[in-house]
Every structure is written in C-alpha cells, then in structure tokens.
Protein backbone atom coordinates (compact mmCIF):
# COMPACT_ATOMS: atom_id res chain seq x y z
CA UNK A 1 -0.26 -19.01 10.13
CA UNK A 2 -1.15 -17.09 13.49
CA UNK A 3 -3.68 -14.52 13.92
CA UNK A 4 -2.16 -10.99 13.71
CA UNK A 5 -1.63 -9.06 16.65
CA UNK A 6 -2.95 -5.25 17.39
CA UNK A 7 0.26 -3.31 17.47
CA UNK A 8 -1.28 -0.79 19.60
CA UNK A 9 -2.10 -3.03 22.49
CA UNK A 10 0.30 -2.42 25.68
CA UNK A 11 1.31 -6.34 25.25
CA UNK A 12 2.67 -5.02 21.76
CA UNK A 13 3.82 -1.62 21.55
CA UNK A 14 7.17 -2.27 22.97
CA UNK A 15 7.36 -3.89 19.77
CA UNK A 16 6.88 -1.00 17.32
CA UNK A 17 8.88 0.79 20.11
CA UNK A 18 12.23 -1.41 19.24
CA UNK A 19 11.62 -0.46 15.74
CA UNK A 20 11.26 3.54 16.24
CA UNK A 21 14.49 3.35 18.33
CA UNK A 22 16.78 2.39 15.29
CA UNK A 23 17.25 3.13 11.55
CA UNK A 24 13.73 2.22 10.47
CA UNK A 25 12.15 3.55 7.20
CA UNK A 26 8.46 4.22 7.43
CA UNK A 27 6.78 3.08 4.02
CA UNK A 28 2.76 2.78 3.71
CA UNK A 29 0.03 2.13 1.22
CA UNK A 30 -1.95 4.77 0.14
CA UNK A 31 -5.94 3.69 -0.59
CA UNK A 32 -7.29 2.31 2.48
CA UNK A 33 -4.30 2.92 4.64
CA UNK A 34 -3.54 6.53 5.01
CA UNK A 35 -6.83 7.40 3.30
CA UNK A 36 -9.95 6.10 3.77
CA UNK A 37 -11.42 3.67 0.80
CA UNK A 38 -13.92 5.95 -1.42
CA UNK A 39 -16.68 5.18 -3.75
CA UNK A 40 -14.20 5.99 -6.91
CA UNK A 41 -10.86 6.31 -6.92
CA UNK A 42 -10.40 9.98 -7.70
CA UNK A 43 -12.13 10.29 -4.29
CA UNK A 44 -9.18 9.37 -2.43
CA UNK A 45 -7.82 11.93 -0.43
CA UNK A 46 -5.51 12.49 2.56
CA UNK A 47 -7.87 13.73 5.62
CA UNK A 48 -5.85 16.78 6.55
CA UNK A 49 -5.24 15.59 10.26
CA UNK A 50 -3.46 12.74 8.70
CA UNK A 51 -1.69 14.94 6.46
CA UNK A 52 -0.25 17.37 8.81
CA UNK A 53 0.54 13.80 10.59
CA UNK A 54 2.69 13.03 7.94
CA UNK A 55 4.27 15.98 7.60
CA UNK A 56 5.70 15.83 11.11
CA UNK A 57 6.14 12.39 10.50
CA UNK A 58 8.68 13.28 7.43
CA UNK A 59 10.84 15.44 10.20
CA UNK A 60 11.69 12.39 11.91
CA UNK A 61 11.66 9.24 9.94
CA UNK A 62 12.67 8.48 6.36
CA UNK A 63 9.24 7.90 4.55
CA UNK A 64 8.10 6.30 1.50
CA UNK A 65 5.13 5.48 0.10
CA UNK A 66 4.11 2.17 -2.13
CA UNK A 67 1.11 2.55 -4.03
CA UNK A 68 -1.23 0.71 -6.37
CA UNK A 69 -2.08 4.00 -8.20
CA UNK A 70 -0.23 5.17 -11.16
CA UNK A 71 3.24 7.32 -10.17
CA UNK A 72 1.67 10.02 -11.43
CA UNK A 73 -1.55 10.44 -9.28
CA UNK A 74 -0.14 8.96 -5.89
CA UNK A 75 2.88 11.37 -6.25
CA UNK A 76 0.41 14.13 -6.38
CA UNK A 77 -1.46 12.90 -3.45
CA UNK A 78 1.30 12.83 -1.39
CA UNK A 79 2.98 16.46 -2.84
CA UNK A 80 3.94 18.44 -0.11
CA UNK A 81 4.59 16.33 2.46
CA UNK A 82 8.09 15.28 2.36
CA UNK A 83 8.00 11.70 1.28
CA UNK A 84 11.40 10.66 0.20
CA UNK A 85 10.31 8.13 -2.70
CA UNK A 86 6.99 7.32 -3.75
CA UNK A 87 6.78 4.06 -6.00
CA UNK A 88 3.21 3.73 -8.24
CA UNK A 89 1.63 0.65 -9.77
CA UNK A 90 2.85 -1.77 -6.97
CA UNK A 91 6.32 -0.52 -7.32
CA UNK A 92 6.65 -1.22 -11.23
CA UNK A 93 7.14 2.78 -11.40
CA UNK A 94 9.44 4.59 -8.77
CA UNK A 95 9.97 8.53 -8.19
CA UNK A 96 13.35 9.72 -9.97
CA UNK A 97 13.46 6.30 -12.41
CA UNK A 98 12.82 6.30 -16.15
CA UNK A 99 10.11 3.30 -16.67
CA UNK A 100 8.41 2.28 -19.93
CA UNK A 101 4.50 0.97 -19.92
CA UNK A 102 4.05 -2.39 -19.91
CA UNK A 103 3.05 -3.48 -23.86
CA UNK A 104 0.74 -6.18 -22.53
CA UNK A 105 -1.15 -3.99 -20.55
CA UNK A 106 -2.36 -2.26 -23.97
CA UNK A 107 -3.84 -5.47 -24.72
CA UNK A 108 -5.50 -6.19 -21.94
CA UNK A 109 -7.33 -2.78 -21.47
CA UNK A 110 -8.84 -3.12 -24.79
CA UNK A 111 -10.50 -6.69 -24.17
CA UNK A 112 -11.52 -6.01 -20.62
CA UNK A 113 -13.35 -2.92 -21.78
CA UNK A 114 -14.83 -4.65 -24.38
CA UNK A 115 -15.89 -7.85 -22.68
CA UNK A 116 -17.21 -5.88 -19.26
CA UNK A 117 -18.93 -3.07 -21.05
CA UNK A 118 -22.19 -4.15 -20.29
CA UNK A 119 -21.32 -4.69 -16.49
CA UNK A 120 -22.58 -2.16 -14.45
CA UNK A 121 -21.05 -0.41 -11.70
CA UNK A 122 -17.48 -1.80 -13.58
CA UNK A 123 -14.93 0.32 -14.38
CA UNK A 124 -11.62 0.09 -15.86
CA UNK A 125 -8.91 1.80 -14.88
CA UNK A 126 -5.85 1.81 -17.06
CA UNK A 127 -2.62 2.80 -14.94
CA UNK A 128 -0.19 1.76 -17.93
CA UNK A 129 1.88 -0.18 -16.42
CA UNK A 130 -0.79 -2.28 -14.69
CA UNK A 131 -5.11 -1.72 -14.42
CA UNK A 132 -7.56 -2.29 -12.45
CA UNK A 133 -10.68 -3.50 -12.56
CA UNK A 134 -13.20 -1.61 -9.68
CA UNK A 135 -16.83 -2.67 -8.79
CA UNK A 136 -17.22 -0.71 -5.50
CA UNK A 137 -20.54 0.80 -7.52
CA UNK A 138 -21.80 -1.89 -8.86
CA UNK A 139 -25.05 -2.57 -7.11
CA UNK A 140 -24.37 -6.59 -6.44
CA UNK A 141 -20.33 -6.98 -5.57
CA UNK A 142 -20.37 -10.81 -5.41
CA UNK A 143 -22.02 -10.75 -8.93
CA UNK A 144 -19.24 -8.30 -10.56
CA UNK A 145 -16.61 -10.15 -9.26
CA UNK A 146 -17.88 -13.43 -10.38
CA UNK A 147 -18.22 -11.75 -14.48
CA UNK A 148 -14.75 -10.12 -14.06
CA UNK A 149 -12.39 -13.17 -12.84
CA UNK A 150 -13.67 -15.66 -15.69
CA UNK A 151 -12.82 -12.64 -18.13
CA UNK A 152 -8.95 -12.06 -16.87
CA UNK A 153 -8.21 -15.68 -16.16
CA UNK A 154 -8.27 -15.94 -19.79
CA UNK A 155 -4.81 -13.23 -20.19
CA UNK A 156 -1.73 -14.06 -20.79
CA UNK A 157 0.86 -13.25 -19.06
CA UNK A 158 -0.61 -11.97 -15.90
CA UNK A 159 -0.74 -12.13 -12.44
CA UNK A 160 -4.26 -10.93 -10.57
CA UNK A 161 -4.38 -9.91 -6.77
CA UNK A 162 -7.60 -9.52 -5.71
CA UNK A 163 -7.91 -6.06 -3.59
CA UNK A 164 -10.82 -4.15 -1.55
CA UNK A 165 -13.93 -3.69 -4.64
CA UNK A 166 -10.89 -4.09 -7.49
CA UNK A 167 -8.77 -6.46 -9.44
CA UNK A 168 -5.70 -5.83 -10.04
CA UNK A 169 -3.83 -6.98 -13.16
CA UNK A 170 -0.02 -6.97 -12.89
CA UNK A 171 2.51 -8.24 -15.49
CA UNK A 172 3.40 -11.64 -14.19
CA UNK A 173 7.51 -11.73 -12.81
CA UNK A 174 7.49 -8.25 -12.78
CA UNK A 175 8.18 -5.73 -9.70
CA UNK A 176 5.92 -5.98 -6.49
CA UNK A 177 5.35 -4.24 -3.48
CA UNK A 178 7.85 -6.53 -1.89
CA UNK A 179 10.15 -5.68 -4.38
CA UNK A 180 9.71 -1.96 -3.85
CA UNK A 181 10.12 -1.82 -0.27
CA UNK A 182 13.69 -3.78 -0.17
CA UNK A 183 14.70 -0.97 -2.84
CA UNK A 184 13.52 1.47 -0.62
CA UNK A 185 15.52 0.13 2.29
CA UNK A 186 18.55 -0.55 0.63
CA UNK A 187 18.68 3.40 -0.81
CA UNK A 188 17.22 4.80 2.54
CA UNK A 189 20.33 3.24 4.56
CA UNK A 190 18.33 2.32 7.39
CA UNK A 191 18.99 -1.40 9.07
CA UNK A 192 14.58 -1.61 9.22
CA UNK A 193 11.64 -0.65 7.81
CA UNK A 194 8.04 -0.47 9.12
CA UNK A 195 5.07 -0.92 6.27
CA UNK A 196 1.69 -0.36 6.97
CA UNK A 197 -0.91 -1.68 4.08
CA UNK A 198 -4.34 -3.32 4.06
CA UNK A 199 -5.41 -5.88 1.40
CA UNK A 200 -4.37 -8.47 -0.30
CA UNK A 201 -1.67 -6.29 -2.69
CA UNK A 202 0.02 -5.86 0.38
CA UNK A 203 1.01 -9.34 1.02
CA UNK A 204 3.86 -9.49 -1.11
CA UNK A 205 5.49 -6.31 1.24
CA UNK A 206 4.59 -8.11 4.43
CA UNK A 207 6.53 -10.86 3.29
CA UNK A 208 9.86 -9.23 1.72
CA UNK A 209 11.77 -9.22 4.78
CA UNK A 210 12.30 -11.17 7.82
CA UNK A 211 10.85 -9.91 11.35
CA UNK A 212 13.99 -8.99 13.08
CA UNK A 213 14.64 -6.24 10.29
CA UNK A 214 10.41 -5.56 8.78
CA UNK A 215 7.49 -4.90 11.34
CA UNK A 216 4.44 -5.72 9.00
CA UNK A 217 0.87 -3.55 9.88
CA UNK A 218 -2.03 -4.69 8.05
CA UNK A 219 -5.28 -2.46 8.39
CA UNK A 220 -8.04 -4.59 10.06
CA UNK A 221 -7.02 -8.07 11.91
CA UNK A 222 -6.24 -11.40 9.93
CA UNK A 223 -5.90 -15.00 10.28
CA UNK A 224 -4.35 -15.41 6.70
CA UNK A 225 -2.17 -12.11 6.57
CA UNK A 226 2.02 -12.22 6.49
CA UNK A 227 1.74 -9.23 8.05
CA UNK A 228 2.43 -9.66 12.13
CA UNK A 229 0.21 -6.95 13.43
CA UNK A 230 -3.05 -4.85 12.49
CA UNK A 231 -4.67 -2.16 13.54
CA UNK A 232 -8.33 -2.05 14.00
CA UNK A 233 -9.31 -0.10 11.01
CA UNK A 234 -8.20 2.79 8.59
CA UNK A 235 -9.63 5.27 11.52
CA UNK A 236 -6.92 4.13 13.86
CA UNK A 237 -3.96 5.34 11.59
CA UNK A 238 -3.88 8.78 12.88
CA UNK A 239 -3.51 7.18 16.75
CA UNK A 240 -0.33 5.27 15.06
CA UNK A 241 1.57 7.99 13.44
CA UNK A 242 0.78 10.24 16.82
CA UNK A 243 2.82 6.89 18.64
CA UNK A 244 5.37 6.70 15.63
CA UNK A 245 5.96 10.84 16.46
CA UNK A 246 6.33 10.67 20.10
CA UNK A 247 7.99 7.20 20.59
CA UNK A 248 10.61 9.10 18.24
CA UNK A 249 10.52 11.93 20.12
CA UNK A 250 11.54 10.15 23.64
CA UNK A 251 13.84 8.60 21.94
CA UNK A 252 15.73 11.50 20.80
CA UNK A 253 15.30 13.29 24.07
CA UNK A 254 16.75 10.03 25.75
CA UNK A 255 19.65 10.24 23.15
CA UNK A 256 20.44 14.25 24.05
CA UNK A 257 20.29 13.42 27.50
C-alpha cells in the first residue's frame, strides 16, 4: 500500500479537477472532517466559514454527508445547508428511511457502562443503533484504551473500529460507510463520487469503489489508508471546498461558452 498523496499539490489537482468536471457526488464525514475534533462530542460544530462553504457548495454539487453520529444529531448539524441525504451511525440510519435500533446494542450499553464505570475520563455514548466508547478526557489515553478493548472483545456479535479518542461498536455484517456511499451514488445519479473522511471508520468508504469512479480524501497523510489522497489537516478543508467551488465554476463557464 502506497503513501497517500496531497490532493492539493499542483502534481495532483488535475486529479480532483477530472472529478469536478463530471457527475460527481460530494459526500464527507462529519467529526474531524468538516469540523474540527472537540473535547466532547456535543462540542462539535460547523465553523461558520465552513458552513457558508457548504452552502455554496450545495448550489453546485449533489452533497451528502456519512456520519458516525446518530441520524438525529448529525442531521441537525448539518440543517440548513442543503445536504441531499445525510446517513447516521456509519450509514446503519439514512435520512427519509424507516430503521429500527439494533437489539444487541441494548446489551452492550448496559455492560460497558457497568464494567467502565470506574474509568475516568470514559464515556459512553449510546447512538442506538451503534455506541461509542470516548476517552478524549481521560487524563492517560493509552491507559483507557488498553481497559476498554479487553472489555468489548468479550461481545458478541460485534465489529470494533478504532477512531480518533473513541471506539466504535457496530453490529457485525451490518451497513458501513462503504455501504452508505454506493447508496448514495446509485440514488444521486451521478457516474462519481468524491468522500472526504479522516480515521479509521472511514476506511470502509475509501474502499467501496474503484478509482476511476471514487476519489478517496483522508484528513492528515497515511501509509496504511485506502484512501488515495489527504489533506494536511482538518484546517485545510475550507482551502478544498473553495477549489471544489471554483473548479466547478470554470467548468460551467467553459460549458456556457
């Protein structure tokens, strides 16, 4: 596996420039991607640059977003702004589509809270269809993670992806991130999509399509990442949507010329 590539570099851009001259979809993670990582999750919120970004963004390209948070709170986030879908809890919930909680999940809130209650700086966070497990404020990160993974290697049932200060518990051969993002092509009726993520629940999205039809953007550069390209870091995301908006723009004017 190569080294990703910055996408903004003048060796690459003609790259994301063969993309914004077609049918692409724009789809993105939320936490970490279009907003900066915060101490707790409720403290997650769109910078309003990168907001009125998006917004004139939405004018141009189809856009979804694919997010780890329940449906509930990311479609919130993200009111206003003209996203066309919005899929929660790695795409097991999607905007418009009826979707029951996962029964498992009951189970595994209840011993996780239970067996980490004396952990501190842990916190469980039950998104019904999937949880999390977050240690961003515990005071020694490499010694949370060590007491959570023991704890949900023992679940049935479940698949864990290991994400920036969080674990994330998913029911095993269920919907991914992947999974979302060829839905969201197939109902956008675009010929390619562009996704932009940054950890480790974003691999299975990187990897859903080939490269001819998916350019893959992972936040920060990687030697183990399917993704293709990065970016620097979550700071640089407002410099890509400004090239997304005006590579679409010449394009256009090209087109009306």
């Amino acid at each position: 596996m190569s080294c990703t590539r910055d996408i903004l570099d003048p060796d690459h851009i003609s790259d994301l420039r063969r993309f914004t001259q077609s049918r692409v979809l724009l789809a993105f993670d939320y936490d970490g991607t279009l907003a900066p990582i915060a101490p707790l999750p409720d403290a997650a919120h769109l910078p309003p640059p990168t907001r009125s970004l998006l917004v004139n963004m939405a004018t141009r390209y189809p856009l979804v977003v694919i997010s780890g948070r329940a449906l509930v709170d990311i479609s919130a986030r993200v009111a206003g702004i003209g996203v066309r879908e919005v899929f929660g809890n790695h795409g097991l919930e999607r905007s418009g589509v009826a979707s029951q909680p996962r029964a498992q999940v009951r189970s595994w809130v209840r011993l996780l809270t239970e067996q980490l209650a004396e952990q501190p700086g842990v916190l469980v966070e039950d998104k019904l269809h999937s949880l999390s497990v977050h240690y961003r404020a515990a005071p020694d990160h490499e010694q949370a993670l060590q007491s959570i993974l023991p704890v949900v290697r023992t679940l049935p049932d479940v698949r864990v992806i290991c994400g920036a200060a969080a674990v994330n518990l998913l029911p095993r051969d269920d919907a991914n991130k992947g999974v979302a993002l060829r839905r969201a092509l197939e109902a956008s009726g675009c010929d390619r999509a562009i996704y932009v993520g940054d950890d480790e629940t974003d691999e299975d999205a990187f990897a859903a399509l080939p490269g001819d039809i998916l350019l893959s953007i992972r936040i920060g550069s990687s030697m183990a990442s399917q993704a293709g390209y990065h970016l620097d870091s979550q700071e640089s995301i407002d410099l890509l949507l400004r090239v997304l908006i005006n590579e679409r723009n010449d394009w256009a004017g090209a087109a009306a010329r």
